[in-house]
Structures are given as C-alpha cells and as structure tokens.
C-alpha atoms as a PDB file:
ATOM      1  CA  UNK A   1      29.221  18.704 153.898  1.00  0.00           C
ATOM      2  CA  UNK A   2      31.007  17.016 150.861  1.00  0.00           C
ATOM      3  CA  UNK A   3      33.487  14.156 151.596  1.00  0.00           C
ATOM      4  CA  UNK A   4      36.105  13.848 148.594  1.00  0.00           C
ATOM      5  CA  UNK A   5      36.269  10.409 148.021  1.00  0.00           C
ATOM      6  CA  UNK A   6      35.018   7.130 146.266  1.00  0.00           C
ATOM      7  CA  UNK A   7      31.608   5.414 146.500  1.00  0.00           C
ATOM      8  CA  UNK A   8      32.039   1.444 147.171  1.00  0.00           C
ATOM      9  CA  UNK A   9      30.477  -0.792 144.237  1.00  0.00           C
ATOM     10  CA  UNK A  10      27.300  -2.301 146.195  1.00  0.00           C
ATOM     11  CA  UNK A  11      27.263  -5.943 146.807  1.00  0.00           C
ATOM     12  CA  UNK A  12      23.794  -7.192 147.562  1.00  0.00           C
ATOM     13  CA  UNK A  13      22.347 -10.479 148.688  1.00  0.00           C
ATOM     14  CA  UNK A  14      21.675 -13.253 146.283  1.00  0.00           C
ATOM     15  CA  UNK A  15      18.043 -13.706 144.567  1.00  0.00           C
ATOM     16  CA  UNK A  16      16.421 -16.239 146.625  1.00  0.00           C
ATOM     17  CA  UNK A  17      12.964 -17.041 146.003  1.00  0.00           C
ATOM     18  CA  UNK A  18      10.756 -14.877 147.586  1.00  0.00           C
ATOM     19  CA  UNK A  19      11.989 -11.236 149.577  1.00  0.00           C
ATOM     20  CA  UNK A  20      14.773 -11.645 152.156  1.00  0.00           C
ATOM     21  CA  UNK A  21      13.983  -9.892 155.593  1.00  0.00           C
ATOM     22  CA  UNK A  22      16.807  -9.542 158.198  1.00  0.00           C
ATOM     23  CA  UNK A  23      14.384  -8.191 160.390  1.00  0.00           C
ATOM     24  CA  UNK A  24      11.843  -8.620 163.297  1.00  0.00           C
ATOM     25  CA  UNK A  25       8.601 -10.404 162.547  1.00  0.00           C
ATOM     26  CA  UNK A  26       6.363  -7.713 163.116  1.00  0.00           C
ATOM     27  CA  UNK A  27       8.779  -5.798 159.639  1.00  0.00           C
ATOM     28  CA  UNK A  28       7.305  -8.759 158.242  1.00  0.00           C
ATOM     29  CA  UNK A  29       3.526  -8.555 158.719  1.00  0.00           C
ATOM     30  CA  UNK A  30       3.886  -4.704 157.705  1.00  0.00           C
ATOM     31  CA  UNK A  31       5.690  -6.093 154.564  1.00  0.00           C
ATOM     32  CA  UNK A  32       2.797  -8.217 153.638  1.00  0.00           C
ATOM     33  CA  UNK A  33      -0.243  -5.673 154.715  1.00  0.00           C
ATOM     34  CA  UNK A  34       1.491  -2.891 152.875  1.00  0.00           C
ATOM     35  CA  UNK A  35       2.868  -4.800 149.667  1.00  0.00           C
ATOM     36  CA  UNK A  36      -0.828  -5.458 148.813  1.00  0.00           C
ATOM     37  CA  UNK A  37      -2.005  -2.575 150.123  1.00  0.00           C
ATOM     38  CA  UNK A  38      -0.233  -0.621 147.594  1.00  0.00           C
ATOM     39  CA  UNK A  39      -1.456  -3.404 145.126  1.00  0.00           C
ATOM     40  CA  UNK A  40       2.846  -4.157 144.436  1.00  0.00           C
ATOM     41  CA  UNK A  41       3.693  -6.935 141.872  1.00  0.00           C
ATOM     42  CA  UNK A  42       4.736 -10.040 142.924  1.00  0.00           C
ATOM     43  CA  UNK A  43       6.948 -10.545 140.796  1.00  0.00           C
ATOM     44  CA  UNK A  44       9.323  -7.630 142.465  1.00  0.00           C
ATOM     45  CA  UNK A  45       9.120  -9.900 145.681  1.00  0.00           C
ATOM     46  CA  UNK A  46      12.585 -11.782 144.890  1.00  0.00           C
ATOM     47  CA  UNK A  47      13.950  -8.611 144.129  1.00  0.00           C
ATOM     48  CA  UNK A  48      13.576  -7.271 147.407  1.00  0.00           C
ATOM     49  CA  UNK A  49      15.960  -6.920 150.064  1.00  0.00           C
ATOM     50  CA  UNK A  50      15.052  -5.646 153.863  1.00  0.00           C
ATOM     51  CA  UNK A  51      17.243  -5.068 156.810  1.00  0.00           C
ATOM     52  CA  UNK A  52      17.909  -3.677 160.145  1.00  0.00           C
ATOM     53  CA  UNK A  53      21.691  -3.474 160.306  1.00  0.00           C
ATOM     54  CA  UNK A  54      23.056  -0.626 158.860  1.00  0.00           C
ATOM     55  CA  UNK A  55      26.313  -2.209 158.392  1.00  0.00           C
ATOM     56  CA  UNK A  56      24.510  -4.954 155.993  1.00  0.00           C
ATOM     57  CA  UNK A  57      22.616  -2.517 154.384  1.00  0.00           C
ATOM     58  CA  UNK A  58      25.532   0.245 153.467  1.00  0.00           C
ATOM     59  CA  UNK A  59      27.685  -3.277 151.934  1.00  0.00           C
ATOM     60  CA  UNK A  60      23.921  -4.065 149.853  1.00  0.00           C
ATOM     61  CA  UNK A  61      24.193  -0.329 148.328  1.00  0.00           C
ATOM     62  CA  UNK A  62      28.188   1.245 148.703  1.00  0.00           C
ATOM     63  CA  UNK A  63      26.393   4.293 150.202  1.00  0.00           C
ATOM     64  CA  UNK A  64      26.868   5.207 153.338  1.00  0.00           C
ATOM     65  CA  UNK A  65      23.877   5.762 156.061  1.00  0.00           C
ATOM     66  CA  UNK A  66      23.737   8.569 158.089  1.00  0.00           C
ATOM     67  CA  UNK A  67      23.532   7.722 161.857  1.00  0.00           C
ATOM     68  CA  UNK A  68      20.016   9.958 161.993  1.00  0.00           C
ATOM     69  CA  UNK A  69      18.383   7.779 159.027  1.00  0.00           C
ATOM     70  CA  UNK A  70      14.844   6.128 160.427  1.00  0.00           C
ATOM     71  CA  UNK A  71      14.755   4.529 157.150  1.00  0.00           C
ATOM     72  CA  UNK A  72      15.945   4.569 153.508  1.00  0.00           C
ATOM     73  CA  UNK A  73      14.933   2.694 150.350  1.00  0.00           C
ATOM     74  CA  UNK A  74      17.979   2.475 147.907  1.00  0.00           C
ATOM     75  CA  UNK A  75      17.196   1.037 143.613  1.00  0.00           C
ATOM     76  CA  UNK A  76      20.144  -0.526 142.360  1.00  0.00           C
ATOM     77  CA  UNK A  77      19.208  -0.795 138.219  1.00  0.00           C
ATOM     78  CA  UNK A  78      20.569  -3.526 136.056  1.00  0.00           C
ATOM     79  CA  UNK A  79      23.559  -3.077 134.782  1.00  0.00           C
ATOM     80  CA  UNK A  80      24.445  -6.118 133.097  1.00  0.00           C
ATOM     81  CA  UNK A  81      25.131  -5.401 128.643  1.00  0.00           C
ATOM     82  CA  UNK A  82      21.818  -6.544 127.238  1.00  0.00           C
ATOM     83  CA  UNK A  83      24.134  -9.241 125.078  1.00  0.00           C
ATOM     84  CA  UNK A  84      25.200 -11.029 127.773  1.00  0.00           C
ATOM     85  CA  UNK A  85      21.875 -11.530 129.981  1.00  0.00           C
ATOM     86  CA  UNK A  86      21.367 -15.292 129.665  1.00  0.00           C
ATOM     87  CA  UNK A  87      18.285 -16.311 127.970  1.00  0.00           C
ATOM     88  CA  UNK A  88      15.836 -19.905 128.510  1.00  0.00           C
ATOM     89  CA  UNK A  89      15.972 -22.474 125.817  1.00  0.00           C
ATOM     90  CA  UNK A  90      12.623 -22.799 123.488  1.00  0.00           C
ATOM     91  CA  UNK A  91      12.001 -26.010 126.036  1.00  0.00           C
ATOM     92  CA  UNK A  92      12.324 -24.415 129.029  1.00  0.00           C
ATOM     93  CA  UNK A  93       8.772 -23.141 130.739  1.00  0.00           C
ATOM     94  CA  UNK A  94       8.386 -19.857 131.612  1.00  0.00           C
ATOM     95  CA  UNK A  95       5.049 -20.271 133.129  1.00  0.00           C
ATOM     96  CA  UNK A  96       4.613 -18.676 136.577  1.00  0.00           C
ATOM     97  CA  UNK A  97       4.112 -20.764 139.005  1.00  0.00           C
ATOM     98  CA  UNK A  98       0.893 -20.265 141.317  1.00  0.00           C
ATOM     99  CA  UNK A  99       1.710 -19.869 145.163  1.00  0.00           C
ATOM    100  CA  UNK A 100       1.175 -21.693 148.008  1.00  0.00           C
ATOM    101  CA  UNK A 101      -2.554 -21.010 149.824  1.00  0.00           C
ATOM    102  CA  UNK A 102      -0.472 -20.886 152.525  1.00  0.00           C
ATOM    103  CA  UNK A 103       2.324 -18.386 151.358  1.00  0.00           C
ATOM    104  CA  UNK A 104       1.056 -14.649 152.553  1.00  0.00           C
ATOM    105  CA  UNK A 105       3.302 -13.233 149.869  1.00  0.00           C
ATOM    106  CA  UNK A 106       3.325 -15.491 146.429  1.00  0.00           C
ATOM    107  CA  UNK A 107       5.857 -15.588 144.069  1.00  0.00           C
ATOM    108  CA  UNK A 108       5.223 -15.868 140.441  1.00  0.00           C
ATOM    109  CA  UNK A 109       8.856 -16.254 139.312  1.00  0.00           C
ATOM    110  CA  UNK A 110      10.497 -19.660 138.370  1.00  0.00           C
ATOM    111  CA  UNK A 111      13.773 -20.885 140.531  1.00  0.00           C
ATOM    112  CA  UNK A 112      16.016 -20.953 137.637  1.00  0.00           C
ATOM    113  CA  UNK A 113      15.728 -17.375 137.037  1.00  0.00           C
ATOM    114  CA  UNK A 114      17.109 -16.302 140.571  1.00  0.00           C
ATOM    115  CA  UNK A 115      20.406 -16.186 138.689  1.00  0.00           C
ATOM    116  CA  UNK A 116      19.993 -13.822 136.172  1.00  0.00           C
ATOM    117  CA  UNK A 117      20.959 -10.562 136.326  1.00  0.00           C
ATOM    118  CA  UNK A 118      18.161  -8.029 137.374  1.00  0.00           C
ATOM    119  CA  UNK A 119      17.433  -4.372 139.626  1.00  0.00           C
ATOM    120  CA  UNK A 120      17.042  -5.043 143.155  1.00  0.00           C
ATOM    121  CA  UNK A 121      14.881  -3.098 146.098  1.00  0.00           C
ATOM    122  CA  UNK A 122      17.216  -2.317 149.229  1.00  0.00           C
ATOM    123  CA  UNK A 123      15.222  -1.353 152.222  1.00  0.00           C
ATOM    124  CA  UNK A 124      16.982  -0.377 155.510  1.00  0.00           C
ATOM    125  CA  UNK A 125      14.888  -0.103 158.868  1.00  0.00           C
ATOM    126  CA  UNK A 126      15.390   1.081 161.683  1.00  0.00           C
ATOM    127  CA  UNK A 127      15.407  -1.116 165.136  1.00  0.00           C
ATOM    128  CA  UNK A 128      15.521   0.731 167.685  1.00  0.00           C
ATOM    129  CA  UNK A 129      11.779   2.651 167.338  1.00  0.00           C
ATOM    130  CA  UNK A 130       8.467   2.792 168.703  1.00  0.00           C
ATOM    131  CA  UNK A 131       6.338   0.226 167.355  1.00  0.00           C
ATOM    132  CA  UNK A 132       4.365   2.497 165.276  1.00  0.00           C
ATOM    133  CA  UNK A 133       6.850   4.223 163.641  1.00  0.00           C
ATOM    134  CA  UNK A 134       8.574   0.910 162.448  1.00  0.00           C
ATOM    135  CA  UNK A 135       5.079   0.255 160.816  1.00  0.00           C
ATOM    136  CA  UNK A 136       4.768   3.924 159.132  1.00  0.00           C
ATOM    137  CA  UNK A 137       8.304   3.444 158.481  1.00  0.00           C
ATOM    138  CA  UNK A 138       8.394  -0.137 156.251  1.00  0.00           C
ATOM    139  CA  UNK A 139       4.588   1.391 154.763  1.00  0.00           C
ATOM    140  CA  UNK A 140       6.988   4.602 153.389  1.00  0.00           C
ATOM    141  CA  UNK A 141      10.000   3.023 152.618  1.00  0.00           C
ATOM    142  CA  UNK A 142       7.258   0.670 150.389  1.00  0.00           C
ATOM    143  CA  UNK A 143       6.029   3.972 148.873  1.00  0.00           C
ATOM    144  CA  UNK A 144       9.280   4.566 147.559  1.00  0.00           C
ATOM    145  CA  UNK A 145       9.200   1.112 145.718  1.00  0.00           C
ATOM    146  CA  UNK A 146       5.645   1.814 144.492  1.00  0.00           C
ATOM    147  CA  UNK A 147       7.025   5.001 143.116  1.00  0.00           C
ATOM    148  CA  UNK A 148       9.939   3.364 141.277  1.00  0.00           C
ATOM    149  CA  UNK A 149       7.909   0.449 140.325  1.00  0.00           C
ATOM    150  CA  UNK A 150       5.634   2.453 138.619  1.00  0.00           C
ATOM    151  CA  UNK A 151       7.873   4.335 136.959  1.00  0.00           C
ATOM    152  CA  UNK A 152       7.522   7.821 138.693  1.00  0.00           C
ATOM    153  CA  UNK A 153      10.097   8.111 141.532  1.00  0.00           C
ATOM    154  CA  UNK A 154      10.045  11.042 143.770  1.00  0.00           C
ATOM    155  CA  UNK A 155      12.602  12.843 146.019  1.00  0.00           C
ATOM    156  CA  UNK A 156      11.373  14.749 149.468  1.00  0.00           C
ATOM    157  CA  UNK A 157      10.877  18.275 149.706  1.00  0.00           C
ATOM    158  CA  UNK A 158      10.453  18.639 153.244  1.00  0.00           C
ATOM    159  CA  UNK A 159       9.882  15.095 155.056  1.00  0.00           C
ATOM    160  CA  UNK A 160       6.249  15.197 156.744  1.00  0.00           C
ATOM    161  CA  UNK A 161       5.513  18.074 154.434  1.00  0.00           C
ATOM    162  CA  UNK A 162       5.385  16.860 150.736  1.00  0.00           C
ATOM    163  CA  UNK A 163       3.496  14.490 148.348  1.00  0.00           C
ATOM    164  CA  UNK A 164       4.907  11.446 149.987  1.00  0.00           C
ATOM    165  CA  UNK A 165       3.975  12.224 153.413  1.00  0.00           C
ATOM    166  CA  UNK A 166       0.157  12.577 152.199  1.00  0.00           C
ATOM    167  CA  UNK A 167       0.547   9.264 150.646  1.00  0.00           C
ATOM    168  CA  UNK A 168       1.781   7.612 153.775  1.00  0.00           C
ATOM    169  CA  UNK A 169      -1.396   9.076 155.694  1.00  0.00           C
ATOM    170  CA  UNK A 170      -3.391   8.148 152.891  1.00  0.00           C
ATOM    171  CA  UNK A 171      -2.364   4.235 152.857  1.00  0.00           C
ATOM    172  CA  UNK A 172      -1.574   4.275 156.550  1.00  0.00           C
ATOM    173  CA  UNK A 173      -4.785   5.819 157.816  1.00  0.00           C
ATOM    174  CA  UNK A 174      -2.597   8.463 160.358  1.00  0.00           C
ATOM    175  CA  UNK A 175      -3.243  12.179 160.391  1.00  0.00           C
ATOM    176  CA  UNK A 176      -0.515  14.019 158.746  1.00  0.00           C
ATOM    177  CA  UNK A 177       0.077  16.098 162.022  1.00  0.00           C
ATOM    178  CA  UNK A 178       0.566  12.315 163.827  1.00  0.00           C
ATOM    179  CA  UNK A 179       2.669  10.971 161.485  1.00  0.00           C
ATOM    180  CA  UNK A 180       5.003  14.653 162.270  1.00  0.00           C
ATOM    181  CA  UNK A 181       4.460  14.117 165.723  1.00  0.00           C
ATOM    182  CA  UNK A 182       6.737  10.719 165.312  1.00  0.00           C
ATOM    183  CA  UNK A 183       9.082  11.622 163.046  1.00  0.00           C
ATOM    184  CA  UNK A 184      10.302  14.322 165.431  1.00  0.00           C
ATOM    185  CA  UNK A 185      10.180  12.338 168.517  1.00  0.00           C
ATOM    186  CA  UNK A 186      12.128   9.841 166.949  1.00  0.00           C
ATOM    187  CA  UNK A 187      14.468  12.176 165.549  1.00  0.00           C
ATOM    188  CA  UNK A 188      14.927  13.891 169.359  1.00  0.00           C
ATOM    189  CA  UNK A 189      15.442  10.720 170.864  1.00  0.00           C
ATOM    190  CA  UNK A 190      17.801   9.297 168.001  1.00  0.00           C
ATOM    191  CA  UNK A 191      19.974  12.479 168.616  1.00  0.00           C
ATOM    192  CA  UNK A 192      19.704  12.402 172.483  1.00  0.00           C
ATOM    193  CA  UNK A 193      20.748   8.485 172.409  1.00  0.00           C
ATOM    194  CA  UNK A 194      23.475   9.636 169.659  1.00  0.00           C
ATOM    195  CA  UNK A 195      24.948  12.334 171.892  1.00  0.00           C
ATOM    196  CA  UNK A 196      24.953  10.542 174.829  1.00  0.00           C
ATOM    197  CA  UNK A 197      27.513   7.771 172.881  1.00  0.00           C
ATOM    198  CA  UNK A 198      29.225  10.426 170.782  1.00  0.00           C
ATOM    199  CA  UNK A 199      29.425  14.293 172.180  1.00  0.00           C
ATOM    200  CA  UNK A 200      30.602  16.755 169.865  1.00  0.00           C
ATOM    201  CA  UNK A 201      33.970  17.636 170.146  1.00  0.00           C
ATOM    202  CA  UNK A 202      34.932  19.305 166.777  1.00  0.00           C
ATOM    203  CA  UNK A 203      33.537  22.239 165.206  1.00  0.00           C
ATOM    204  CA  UNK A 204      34.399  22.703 161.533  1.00  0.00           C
ATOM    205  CA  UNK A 205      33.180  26.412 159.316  1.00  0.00           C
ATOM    206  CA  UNK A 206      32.545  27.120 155.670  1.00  0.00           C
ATOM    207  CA  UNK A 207      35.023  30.108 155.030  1.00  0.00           C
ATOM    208  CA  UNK A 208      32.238  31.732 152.469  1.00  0.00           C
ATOM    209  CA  UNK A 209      28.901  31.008 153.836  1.00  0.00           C
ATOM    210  CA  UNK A 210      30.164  30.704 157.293  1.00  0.00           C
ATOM    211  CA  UNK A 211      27.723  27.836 158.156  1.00  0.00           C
ATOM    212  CA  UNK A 212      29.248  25.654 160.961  1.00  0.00           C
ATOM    213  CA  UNK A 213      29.575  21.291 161.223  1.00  0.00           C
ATOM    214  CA  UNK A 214      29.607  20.040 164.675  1.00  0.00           C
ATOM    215  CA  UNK A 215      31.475  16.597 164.516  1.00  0.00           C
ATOM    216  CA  UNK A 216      32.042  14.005 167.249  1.00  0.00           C
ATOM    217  CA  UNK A 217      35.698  13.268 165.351  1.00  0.00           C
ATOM    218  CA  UNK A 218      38.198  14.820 162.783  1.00  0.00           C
ATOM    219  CA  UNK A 219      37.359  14.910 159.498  1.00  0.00           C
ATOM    220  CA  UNK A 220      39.755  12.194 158.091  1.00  0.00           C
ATOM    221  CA  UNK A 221      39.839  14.049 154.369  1.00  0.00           C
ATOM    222  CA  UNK A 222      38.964  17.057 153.012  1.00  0.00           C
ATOM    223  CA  UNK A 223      35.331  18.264 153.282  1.00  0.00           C
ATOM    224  CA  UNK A 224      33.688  21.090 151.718  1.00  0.00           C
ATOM    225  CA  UNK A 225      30.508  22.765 152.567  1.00  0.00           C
ATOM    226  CA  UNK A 226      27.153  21.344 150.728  1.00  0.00           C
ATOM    227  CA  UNK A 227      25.778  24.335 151.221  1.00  0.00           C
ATOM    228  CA  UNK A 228      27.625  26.822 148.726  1.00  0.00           C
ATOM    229  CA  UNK A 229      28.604  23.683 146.146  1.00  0.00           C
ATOM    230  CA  UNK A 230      26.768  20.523 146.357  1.00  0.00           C
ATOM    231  CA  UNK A 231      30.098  18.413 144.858  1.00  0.00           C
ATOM    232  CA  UNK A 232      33.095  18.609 146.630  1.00  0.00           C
ATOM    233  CA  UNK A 233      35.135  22.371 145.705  1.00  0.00           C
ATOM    234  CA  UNK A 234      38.239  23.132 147.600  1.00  0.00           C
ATOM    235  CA  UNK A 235      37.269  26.669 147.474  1.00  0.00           C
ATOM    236  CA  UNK A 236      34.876  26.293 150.158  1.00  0.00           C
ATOM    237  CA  UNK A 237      37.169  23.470 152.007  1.00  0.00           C
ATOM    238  CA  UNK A 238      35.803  23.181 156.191  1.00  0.00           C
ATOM    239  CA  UNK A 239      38.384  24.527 158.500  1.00  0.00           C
ATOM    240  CA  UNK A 240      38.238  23.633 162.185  1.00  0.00           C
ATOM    241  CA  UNK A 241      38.100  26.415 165.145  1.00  0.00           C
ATOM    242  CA  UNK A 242      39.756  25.834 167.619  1.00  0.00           C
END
C-alpha cells in the first residue's frame, strides 16, 4: 500500500568520535569482526550510527520501519551547499591521528571535525532474535555500507535469493540454504509474536487488481494499492469490506 502523506526530515545523533552503538555488546563484537572483515575504512567509523529501538532509529532517518523489519541500513548524503561547509585554517593539522593499541576499532579522524557537516550510516537491529541471526544480521546490514562505501549500492531482488545474500554466506561462512532457514523462522515467529499483540481486524481491497490488506487498525488517510501504482493514485484508493 501507498500512504498519502509527508516524510519527516531525519534527525540523527551527533558525530562523536568513534561509531555510536545503542545496542547489546555482542552487536558490538560483530561490528568490529565484520567492519574489518569487509576491510571498511575507518574513517566512516564516526559516521556510523547503530541501534535497536526502532523508535530511535525511524527519528535518525524520518522513515518509518515496518514492524516485520529484522534489520535495515538507511544513507543519509550530505546535504549541506558546498559554500558553506566550514573549512581548517592553513595552521590547523589535519594529520590523522593513530589509534589506541587498545581501541578494537581506530579512528583516524581529528575531534574538531565531528562538527562539520558530512553523510551518515544508520543501522537498525533487531533485539528480539536468535543469537545467530543478530550476527548475520549486523554482517548484512554492514554489506549494505560496503556497497555504498564503495560506491556501488544495491537493492534486493528476492531476500536470501540475490547477490547480497551470496555475499553474506561468502563473508559469514553460512550455507545459503542456512542463512534461508533463519530468515524465515524469524520472520514466522516475528509474525506469530506480532499477531498475538495485534490480530487483524480490518480488511482493506484494491478496486482494480483486487489484491487485499489485512490491518490490525483503520487506515487513518487515504491508501492506495502499491501494487497497480507504486506512488499514491486515488484511482486505485483501498476500500474496506465489511
């Protein structure tokens, strides 16, 4: 379906130095295995943004999530005018500094530059999973950032079935029919635990195609089917059966 109606402008953390992670500490060893793993630059570390509340993470991006979303990895360019991006002075050092032995993840960037305008890497998890789907999860969501890091972004074609699901076997060292194997239990489970909270109460229909929307609640604006138009077009508008 097609909701008619605005995005919200995304509002995402502050730069701090080095990633932020809202999230459990075993997110954070998959972070670190898989960001050098898929040999990621450090200097995209600051830029990066990770979470486990969906709430948090649909304010970092304006979009909404979709209650059946495992995970999602959202880009958000710079859009600052070119003119206005603050530059350093001839005496300030742009040198990058070398990390801590200690620090599993270094950062190359200097402090001062946290405040200038730049893209950021949103990364939404989700909690409530086996454990090794949350680490197949944070290794594809990190495929995703490879992919727009290196300047050749990809959409799905069928999820388990495509280019991307090859790569996370590849880098993960699971069997493509394994990885499947979790996607859909988590995706049963997610719906069973979904149902059990929310039961379907409303069914809405697309008068042309005639495909139907089951729907816990009312729509609370007008809707029109993705199917035949995939903007929103009050010629295919959802009406509800009753």
């Amino acid at each position: 379906m097609v909701a008619a109606r605005k995005s919200t402008a995304p509002a995402p953390p502050a730069r701090q130095v080095g990633p932020i992670i809202h999230a459990s500490h075993s997110i954070k060893d998959w972070l670190t295995h898989y960001w050098q793993k898929l040999h990621l630059p450090d200097a995209e570390l600051n830029r990066l943004a990770i979470t486990q509340d969906r709430q948090e993470y649909m304010r970092w991006t304006g979009k909404r999530l979709q209650s059946m979303v495992l995970g999602c990895y959202c880009y958000l360019p710079d859009t600052s005018p070119p003119d206005k991006v603050s530059r350093p002075s001839a005496h300030t050092s742009t040198r990058a500094r070398k990390p801590a032995l200690a620090r599993p993840l270094p950062i190359f960037e200097e402090a001062w530059q946290l405040h200038l305008p730049s893209h950021r890497h949103l990364i939404f998890i989700e909690p409530d999973m086996q454990p090794q789907s949350i680490e197949v999860t944070v290794a594809h969501e990190l495929i995703h950032l490879a992919d727009r890091v290196n300047g050749t972004p990809r959409r799905h074609r069928h999820h388990g079935y495509d280019s991307i699901a090859a790569d996370e076997a590849a880098i993960t060292g699971y069997g493509l029919e394994e990885l499947r194997r979790l996607l859909h239990e988590e995706s049963v489970r997610r719906e069973g635990m979904r149902r059990q909270r929310r039961p379907i109460r409303y069914l809405y229909e697309c008068p042309n195609c005639g495909k139907q929307y089951p729907r816990t609640r009312r729509y609370a604006q007008a809707v029109s089917c993705s199917k035949c138009d995939k903007t929103y077009n009050s010629r295919y508008r959802l009406a509800l059966r009753v």
